[in-house]
Protein backbone atom coordinates (compact mmCIF):
# COMPACT_ATOMS: atom_id res chain seq x y z
CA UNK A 1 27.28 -1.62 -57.31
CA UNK A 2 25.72 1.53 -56.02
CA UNK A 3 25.09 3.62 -58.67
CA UNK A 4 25.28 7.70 -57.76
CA UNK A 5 23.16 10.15 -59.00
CA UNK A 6 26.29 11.71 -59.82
CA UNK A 7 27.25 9.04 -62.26
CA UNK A 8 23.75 8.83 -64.12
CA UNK A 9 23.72 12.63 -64.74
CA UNK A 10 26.96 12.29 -66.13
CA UNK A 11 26.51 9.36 -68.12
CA UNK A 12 23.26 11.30 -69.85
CA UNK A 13 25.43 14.71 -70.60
CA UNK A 14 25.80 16.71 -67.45
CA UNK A 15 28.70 18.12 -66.97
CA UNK A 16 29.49 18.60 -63.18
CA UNK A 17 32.10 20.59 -61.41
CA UNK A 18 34.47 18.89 -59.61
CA UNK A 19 33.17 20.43 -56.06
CA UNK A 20 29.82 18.59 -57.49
CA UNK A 21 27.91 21.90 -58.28
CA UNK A 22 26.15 22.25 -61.44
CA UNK A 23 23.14 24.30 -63.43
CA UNK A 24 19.98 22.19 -62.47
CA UNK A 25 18.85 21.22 -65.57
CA UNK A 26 14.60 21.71 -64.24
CA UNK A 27 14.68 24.70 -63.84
CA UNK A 28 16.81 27.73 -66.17
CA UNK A 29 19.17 28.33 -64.18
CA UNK A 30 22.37 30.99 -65.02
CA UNK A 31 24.56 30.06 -61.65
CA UNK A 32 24.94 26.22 -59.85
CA UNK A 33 22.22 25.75 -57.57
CA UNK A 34 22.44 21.98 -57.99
CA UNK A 35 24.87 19.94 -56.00
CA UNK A 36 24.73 16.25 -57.07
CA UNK A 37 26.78 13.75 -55.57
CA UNK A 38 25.67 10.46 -54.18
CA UNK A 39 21.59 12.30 -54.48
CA UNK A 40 21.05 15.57 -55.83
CA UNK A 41 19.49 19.05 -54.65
CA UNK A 42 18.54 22.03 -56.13
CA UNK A 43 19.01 24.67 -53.62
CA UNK A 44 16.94 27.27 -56.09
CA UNK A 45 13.84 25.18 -57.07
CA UNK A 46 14.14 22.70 -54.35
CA UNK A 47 13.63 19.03 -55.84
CA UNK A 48 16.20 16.17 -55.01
CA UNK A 49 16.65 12.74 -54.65
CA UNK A 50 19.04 9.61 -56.04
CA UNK A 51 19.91 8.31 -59.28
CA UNK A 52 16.26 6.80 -60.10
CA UNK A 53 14.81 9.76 -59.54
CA UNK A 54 17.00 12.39 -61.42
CA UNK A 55 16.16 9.66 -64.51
CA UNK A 56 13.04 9.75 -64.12
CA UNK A 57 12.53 13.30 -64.10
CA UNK A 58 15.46 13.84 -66.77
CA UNK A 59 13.37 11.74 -68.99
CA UNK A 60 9.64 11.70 -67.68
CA UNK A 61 9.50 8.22 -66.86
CA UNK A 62 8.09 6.59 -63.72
CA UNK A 63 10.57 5.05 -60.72
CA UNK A 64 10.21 1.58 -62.27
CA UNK A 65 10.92 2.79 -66.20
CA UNK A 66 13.56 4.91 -64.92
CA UNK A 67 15.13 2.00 -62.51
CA UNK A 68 14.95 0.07 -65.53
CA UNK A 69 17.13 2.54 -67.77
CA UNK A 70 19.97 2.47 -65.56
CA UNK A 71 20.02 -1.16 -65.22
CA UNK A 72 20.17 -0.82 -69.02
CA UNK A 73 22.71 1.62 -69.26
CA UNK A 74 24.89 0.84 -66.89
CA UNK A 75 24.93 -3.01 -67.63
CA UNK A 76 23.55 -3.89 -64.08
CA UNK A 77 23.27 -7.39 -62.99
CA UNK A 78 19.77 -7.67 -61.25
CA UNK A 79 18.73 -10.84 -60.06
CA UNK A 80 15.19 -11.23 -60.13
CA UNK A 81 13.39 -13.72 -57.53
CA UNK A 82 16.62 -14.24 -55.71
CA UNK A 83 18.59 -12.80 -53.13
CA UNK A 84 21.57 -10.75 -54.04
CA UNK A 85 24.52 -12.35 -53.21
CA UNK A 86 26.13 -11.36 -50.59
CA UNK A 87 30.28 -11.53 -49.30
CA UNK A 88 31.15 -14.16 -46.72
CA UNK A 89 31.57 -10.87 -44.07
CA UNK A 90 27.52 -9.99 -44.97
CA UNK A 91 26.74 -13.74 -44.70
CA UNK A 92 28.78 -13.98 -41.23
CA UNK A 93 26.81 -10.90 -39.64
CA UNK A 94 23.38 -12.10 -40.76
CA UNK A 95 24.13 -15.31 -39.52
CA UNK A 96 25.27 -14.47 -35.95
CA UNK A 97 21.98 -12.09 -35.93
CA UNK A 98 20.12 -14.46 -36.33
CA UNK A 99 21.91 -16.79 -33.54
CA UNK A 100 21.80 -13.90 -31.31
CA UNK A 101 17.61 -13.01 -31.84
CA UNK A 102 17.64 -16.90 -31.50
CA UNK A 103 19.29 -16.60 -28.52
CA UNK A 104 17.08 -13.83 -26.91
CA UNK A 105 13.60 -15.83 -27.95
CA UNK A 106 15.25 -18.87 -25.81
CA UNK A 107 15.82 -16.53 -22.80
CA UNK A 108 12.51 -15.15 -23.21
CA UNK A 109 10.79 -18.47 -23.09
CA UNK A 110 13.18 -20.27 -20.22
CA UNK A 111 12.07 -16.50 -18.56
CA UNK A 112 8.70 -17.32 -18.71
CA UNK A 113 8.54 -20.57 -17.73
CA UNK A 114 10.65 -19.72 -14.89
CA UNK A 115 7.97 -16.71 -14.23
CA UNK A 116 4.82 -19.39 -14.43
CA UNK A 117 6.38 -21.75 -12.01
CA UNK A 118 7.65 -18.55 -9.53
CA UNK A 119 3.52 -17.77 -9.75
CA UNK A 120 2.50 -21.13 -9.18
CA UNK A 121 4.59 -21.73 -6.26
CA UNK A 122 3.92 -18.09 -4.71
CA UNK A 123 0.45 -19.30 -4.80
CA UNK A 124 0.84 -22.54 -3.04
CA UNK A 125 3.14 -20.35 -0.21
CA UNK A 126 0.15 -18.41 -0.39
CA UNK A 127 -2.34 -21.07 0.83
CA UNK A 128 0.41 -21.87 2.66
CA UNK A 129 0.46 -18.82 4.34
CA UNK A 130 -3.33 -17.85 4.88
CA UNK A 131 -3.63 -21.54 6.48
CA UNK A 132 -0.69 -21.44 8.90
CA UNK A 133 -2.28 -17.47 9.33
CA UNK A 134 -5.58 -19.29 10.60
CA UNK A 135 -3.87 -21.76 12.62
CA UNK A 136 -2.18 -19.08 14.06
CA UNK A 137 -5.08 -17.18 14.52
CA UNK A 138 -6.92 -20.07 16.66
CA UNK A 139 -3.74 -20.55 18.93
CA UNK A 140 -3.64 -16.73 19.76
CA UNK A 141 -7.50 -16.72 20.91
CA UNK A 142 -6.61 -20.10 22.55
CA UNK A 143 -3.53 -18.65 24.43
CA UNK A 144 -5.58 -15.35 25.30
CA UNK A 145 -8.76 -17.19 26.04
CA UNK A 146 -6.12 -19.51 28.41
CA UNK A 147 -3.75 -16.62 29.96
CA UNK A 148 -7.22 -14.97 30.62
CA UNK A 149 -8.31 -17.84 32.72
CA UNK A 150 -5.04 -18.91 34.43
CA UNK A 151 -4.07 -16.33 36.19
């Protein structure tokens, strides 16, 4: 359950309008200023924020205390160490993410073996290359050095 700031100020005596608009209560206020739905915002003094933090400025607790009043008063089921659980349709989407980043990591890898053996065999064409170059190289002076004295 997400719980709105809308429903804690309620539950703790605020009474909202149904277009959400209310008298902030931190500030004294005459006309609505405050809309509150899922957060809330005071469009006189400014401050917002969700249901945590309406509680714990409502009641001048910290995030935690506060947190831990509306798990109180709203009967909340927290797990603590666990996961939450989570529907088969939550399950099913983590699940093929992770398939699908397992997926890319296995690409990446075959990618980069690919890419050292590409390198090591451009180097061998390479030497390949610079030798054939030099072999090349003598049978051009020879063919010069024989045209020149053939003719």
């Amino acid at each position: 359950m997400h719980l709105t700031a809308r429903q804690a100020a309620e539950k703790y005596g605020l009474a909202i309008r149904k277009n959400g608009m209310v008298c902030c209560p931190f500030h004294r206020d005459k006309h609505p200023s405050m809309k509150i739905d899922k957060n809330y915002h005071c469009f006189a003094c400014g401050i917002g924020g969700d249901a945590i933090d309406y509680v714990s400025r409502m009641f001048g607790l910290t995030q935690y205390q506060a947190a831990k009043k509306l798990i109180d008063d709203f009967s909340l089921m927290v797990e603590h160490g666990r996961k939450m659980a989570l529907s088969a349709k939550e399950k099913e989407k983590i699940i093929r993410a992770r398939q699908e980043n397992e997926r890319i990591i296995r690409i990446k890898k075959r990618f980069g073996r690919w890419c050292s053996e590409s390198i090591g065999l451009l180097r061998n064409c390479i030497d390949e290359i610079r030798q054939a170059g030099i072999l090349l190289t003598d049978k051009a002076q020879n063919q010069i050095f024989t045209d020149d004295y053939t003719s």
